[in-house]
Protein backbone atom coordinates (compact mmCIF):
# COMPACT_ATOMS: atom_id res chain seq x y z
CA UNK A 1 18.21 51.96 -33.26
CA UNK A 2 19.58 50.83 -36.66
CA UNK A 3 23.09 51.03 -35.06
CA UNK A 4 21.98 48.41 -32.40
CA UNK A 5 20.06 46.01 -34.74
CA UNK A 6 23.58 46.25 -36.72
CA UNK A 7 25.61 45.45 -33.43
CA UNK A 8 23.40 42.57 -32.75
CA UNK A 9 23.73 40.92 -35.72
CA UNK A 10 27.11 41.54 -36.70
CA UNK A 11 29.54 38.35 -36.54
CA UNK A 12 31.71 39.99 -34.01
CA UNK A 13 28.57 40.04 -31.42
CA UNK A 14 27.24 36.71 -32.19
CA UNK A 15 31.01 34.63 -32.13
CA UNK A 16 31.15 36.26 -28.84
CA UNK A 17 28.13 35.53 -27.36
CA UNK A 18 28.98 31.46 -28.74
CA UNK A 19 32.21 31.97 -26.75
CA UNK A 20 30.55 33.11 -23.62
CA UNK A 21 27.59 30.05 -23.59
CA UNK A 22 30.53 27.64 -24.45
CA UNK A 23 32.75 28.60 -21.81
CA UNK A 24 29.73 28.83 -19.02
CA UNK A 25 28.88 25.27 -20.24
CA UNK A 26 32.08 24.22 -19.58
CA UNK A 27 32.64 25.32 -15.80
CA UNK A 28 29.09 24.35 -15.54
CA UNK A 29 30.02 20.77 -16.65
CA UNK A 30 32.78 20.65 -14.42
CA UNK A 31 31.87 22.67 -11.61
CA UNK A 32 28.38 20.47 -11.37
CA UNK A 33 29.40 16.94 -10.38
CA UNK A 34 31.74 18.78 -7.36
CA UNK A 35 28.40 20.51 -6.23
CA UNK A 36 26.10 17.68 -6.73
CA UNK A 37 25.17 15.39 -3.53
CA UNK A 38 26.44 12.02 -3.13
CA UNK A 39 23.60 9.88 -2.91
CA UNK A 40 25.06 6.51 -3.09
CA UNK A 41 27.52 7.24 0.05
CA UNK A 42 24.38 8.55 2.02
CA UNK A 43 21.99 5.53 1.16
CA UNK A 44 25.12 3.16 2.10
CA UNK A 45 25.94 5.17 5.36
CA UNK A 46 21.99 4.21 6.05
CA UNK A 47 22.71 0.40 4.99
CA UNK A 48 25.40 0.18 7.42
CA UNK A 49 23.09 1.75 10.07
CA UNK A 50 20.78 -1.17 9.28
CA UNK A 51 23.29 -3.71 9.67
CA UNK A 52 24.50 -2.73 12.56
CA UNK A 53 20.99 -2.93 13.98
CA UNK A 54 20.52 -6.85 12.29
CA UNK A 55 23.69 -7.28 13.91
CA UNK A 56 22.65 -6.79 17.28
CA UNK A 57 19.56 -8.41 16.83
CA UNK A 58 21.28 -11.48 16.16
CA UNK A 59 23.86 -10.80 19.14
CA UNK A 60 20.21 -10.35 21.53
CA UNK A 61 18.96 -13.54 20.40
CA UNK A 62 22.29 -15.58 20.65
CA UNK A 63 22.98 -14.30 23.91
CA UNK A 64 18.82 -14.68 24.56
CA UNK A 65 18.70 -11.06 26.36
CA UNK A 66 15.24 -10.20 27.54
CA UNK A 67 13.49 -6.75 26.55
CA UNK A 68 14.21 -4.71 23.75
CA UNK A 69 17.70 -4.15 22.05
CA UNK A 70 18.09 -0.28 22.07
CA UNK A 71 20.01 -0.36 19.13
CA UNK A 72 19.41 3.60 18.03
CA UNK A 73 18.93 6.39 19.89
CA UNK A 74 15.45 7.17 20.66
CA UNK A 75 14.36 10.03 18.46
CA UNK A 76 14.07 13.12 20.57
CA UNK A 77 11.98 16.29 19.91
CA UNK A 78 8.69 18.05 19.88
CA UNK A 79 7.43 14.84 18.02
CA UNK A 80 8.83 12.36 20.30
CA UNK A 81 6.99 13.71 23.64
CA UNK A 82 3.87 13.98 21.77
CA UNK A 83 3.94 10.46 20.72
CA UNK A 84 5.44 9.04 24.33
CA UNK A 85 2.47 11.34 26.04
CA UNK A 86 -0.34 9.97 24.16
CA UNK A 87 1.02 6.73 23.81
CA UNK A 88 0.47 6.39 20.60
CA UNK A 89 2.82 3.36 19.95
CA UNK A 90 0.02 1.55 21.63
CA UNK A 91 -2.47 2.33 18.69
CA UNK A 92 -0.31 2.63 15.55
CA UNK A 93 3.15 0.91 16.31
CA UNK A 94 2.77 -2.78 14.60
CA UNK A 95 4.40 -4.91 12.17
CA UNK A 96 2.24 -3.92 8.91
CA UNK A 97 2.91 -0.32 9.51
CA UNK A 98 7.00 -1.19 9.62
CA UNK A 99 6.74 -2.93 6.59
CA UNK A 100 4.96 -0.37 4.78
CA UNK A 101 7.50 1.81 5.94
CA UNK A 102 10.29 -0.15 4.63
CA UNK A 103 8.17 -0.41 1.36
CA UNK A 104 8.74 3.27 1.50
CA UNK A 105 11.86 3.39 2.24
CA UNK A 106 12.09 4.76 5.41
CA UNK A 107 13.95 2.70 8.10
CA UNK A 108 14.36 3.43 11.94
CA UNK A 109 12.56 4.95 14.61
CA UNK A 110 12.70 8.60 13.43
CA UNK A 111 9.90 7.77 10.46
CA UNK A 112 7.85 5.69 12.50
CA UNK A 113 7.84 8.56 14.97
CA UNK A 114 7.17 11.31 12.63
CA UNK A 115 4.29 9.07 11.05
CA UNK A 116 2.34 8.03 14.41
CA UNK A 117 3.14 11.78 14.90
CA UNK A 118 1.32 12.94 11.64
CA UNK A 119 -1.07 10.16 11.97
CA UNK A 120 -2.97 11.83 15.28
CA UNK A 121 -1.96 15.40 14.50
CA UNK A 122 -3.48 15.76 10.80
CA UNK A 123 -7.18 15.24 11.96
CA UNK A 124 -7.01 18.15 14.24
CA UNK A 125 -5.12 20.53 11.99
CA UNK A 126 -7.21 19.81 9.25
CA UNK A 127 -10.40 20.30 10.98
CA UNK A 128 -8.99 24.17 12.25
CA UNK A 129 -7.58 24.82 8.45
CA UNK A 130 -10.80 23.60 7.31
CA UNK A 131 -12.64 26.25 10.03
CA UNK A 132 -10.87 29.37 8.99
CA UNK A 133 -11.08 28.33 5.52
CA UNK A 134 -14.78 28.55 5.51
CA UNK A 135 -15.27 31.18 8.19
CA UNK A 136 -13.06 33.97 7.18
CA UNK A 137 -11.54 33.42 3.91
CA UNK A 138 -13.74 31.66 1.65
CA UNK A 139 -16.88 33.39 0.82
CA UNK A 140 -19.65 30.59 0.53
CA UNK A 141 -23.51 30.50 1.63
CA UNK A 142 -23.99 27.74 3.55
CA UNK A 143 -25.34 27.43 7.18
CA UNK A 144 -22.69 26.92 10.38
CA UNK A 145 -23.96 23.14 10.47
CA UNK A 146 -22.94 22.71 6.71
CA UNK A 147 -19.39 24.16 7.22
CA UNK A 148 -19.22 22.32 10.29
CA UNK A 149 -19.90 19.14 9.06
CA UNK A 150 -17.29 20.00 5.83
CA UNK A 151 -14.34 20.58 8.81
CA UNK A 152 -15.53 17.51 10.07
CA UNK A 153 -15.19 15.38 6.34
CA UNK A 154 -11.45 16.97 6.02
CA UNK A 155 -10.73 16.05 9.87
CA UNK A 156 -11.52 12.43 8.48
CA UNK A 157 -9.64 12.82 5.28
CA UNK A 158 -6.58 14.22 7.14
CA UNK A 159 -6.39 11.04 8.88
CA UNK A 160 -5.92 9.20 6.07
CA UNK A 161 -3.36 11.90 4.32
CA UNK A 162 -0.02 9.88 6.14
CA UNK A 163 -1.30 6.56 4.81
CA UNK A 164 -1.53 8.17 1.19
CA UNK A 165 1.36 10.00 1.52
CA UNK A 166 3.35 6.21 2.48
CA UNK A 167 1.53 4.88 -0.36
CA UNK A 168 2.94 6.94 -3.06
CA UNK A 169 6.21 6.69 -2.08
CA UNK A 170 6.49 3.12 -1.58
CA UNK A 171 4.65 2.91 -5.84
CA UNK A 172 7.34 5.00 -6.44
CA UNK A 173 10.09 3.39 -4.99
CA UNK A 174 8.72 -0.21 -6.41
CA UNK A 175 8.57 1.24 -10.28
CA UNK A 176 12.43 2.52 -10.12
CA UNK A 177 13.47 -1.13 -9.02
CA UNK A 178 10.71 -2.92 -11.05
CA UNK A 179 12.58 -0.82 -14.00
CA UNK A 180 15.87 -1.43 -12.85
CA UNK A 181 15.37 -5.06 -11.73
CA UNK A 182 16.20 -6.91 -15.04
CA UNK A 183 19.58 -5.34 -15.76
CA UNK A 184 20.79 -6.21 -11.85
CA UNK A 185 19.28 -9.81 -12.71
CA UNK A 186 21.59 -10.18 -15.95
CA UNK A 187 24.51 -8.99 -14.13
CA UNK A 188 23.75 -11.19 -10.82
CA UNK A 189 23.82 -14.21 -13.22
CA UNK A 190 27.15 -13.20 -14.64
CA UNK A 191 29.12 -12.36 -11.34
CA UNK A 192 27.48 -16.42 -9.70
CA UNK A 193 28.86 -18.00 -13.05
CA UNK A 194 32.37 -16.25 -13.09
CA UNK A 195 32.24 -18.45 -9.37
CA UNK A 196 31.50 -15.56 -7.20
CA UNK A 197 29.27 -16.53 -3.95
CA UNK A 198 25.65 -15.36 -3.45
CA UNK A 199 27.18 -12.63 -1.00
CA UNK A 200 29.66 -11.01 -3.52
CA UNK A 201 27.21 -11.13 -6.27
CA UNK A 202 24.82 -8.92 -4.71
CA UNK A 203 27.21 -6.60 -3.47
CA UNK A 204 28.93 -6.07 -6.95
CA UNK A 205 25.33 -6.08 -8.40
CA UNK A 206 24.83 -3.14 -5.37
CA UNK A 207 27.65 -1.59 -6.67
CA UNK A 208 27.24 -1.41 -10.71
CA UNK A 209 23.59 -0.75 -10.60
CA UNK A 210 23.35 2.63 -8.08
CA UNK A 211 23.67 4.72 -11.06
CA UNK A 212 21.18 3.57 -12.59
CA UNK A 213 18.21 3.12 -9.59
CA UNK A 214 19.80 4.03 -5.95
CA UNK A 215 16.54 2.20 -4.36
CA UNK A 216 17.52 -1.43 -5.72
CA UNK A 217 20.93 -1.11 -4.70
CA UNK A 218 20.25 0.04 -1.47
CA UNK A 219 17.94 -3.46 -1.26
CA UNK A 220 20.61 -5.28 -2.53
CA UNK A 221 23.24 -3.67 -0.30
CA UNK A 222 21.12 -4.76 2.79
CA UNK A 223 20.32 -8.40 1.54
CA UNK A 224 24.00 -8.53 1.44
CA UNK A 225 24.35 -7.68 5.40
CA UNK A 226 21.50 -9.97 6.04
CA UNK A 227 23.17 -12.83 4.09
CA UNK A 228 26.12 -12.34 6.59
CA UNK A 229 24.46 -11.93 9.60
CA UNK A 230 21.39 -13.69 9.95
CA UNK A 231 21.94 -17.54 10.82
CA UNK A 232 19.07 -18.58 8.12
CA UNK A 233 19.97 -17.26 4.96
CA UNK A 234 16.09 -17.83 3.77
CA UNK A 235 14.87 -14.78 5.76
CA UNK A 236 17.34 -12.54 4.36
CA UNK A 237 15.75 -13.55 0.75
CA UNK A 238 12.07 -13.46 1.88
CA UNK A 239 12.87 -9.99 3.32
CA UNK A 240 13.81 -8.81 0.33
CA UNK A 241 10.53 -10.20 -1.23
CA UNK A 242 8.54 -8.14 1.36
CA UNK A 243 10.45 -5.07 0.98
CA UNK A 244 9.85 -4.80 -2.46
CA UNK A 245 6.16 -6.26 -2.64
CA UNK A 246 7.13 -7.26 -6.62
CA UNK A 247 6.29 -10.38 -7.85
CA UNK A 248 9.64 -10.91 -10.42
CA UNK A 249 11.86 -10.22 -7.11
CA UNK A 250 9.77 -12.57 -5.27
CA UNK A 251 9.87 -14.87 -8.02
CA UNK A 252 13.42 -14.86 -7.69
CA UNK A 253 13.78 -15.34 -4.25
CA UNK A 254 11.97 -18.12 -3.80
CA UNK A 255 14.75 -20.07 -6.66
CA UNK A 256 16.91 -18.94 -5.01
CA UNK A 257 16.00 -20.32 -1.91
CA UNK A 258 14.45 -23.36 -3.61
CA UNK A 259 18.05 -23.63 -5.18
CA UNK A 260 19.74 -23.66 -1.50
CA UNK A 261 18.01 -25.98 -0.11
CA UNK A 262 17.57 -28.69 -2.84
CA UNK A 263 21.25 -28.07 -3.68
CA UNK A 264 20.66 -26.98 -7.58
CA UNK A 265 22.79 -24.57 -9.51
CA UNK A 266 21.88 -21.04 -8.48
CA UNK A 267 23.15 -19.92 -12.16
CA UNK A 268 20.58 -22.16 -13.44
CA UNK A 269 18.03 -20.97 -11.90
CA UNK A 270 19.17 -17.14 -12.04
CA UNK A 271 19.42 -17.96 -15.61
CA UNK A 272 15.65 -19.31 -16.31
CA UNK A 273 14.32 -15.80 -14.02
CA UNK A 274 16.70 -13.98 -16.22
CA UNK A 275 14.92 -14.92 -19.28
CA UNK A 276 11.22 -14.64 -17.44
CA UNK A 277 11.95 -11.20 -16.54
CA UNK A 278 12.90 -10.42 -19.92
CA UNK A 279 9.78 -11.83 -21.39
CA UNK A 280 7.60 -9.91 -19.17
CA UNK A 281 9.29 -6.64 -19.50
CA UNK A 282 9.06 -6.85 -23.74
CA UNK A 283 4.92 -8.26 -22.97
CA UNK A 284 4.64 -5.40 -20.96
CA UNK A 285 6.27 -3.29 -23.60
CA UNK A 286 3.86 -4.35 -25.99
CA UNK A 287 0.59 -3.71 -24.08
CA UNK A 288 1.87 -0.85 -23.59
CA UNK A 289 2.26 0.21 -27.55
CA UNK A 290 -1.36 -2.18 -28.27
CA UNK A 291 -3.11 0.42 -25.86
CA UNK A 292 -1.83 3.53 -27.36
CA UNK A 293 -4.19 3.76 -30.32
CA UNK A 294 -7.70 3.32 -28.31
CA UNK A 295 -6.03 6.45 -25.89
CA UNK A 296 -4.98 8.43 -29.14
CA UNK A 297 -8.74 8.00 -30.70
CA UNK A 298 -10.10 10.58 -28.31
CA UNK A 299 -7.48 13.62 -28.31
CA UNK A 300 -6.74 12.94 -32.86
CA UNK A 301 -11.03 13.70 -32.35
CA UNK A 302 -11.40 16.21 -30.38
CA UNK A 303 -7.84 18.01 -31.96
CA UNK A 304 -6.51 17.17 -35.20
CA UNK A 305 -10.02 16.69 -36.85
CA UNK A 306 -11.47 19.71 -36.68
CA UNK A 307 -8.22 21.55 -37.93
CA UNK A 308 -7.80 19.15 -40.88
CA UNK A 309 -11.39 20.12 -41.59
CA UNK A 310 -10.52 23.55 -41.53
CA UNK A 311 -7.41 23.03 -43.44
CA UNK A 312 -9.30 21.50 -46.03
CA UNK A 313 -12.66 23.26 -46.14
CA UNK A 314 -11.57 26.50 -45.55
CA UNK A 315 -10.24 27.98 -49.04
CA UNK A 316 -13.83 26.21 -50.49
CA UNK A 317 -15.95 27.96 -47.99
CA UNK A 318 -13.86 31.22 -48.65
CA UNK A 319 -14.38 30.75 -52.17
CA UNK A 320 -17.92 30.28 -52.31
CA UNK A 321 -18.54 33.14 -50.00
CA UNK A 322 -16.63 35.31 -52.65
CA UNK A 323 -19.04 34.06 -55.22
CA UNK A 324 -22.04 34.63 -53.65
């Protein structure tokens, strides 16, 4: 045993077990970016599925074609012919739900699908769960009626599980660009006053600012296709506004199109939401640090009181014990 403990600590052992971590850190460091997915080629292999589809949109209406531009494949699958059976297009399909989708993230008909999918399947899967959860596995004393009537309450919540499930990740996606917004604002005003057009700007800004949040360049990267496609380049600046749901981008927007069509400088104004955005991230940055002493009152109570107390009446109460 002594031998061991010796081997263990002996200089030899521990200069080779250095070695070994720093050389697995190294082909780890190397090997890692190979391995790692490229997420900025897939979200801009998705942007150029979207313009294609603006594209033909504006094609349909220039041409004025009648009926619906098939401009992806309809989704096929399991999903699909439960959807198409129960035509559930009928009762789900409308514009609030695309837009919350695109709030999301998700784009095309294979989300929608999967969601109107979800949408009338989770009721009935979460009433039968719900059923052999309280029949057979869970062990609780209540009458049939009672357990009936709680399979019926997570029927009604499942229906609301796809809607929740949206919600969160459209928050999500909102707080990485509402993070990430200000820097692509500084840099938008830098590439329109070095004289590059609206267009460029936002696809440089696309560019620069995918390491840093991949959501808010793949907004930017399609505001760029709509600004070259779409014959009113308002729209493509209001859809960006909806998209995002965030007042600073809407903010911004709307100079920008007020800039377009009174014919002001669009650094000016970039310049002026530059410095608002600025403002409101360092006000927000202070609330932040004014309301961490009210939520630090409760845990420093309930925590570091009673040990300082402890700490400090300890020996005393040890010592008077000893007296007594």
């Amino acid at each position: 045993m002594q031998d061991l403990v010796d081997t263990l600590i002996s200089p030899q052992f521990l200069a080779t077990i250095l070695a070994a971590v720093a050389v697995f850190a190294t082909i780890l460091s190397v090997v890692m970016p190979i391995l790692a997915r490229d997420q900025m080629n897939q979200r801009m292999r998705v942007m150029a599925l979207e313009r294609d589809k603006l594209r033909s949109q504006r094609l349909a209406d220039l041409t004025k074609e009648r009926g619906p531009t098939k401009l992806r494949r309809t989704p096929k699958g399991f999903m699909q012919q439960i959807v198409d059976r129960f035509d559930l297009r009928s009762q789900f399909d409308n514009e609030e739900l695309r837009n919350k989708l695109k709030m999301a993230g998700l784009r095309g008909e294979a989300p929608l699908v999967a969601f109107m999918f979800f949408r009338a399947a989770a009721p009935p899967l979460a009433f039968i769960v719900a059923l052999i959860y309280l029949f057979f596995i869970a062990k609780i004393e209540a009458s049939t009626n009672m357990k009936l009537l709680y399979a019926v309450l997570a029927a009604a919540a499942g229906y609301y599980l796809p809607n929740i499930f949206i919600e969160n990740l459209a928050q999500k996606r909102q707080q990485a660009i509402k993070i990430t917004f200000p820097e692509a604002l500084d840099m938008l005003l830098i590439c329109v006053q070095s004289g590059m057009s609206v267009e460029s700007s936002f696809g440089k800004v696309a560019k620069e600012i995918a390491n840093q949040s991949v959501e808010l360049a793949e907004e930017l990267s399609l505001t760029t296709a709509e600004l070259s496609y779409l014959p009113d380049r308002r729209v493509a600046f209001e859809n960006l506004a909806k998209r995002t749901a965030l007042p600073s981008v809407k903010a911004v927007t709307t100079a920008l199109i007020q800039a377009e069509r009174y014919g002001t400088p669009v650094g000016q104004a970039l310049r002026v939401m530059a410095k608002e955005n600025r403002d409101i991230r360092m006000a927000e940055a202070e609330k932040k640090a004014a309301a961490l002493p009210p939520k630090l009152t409760v845990p420093m109570i309930l925590f570091f009181l009673p040990v300082l107390f402890v700490v400090i009446l300890g020996p005393a109460a040890i010592t008077f014990w000893k007296m007594q």
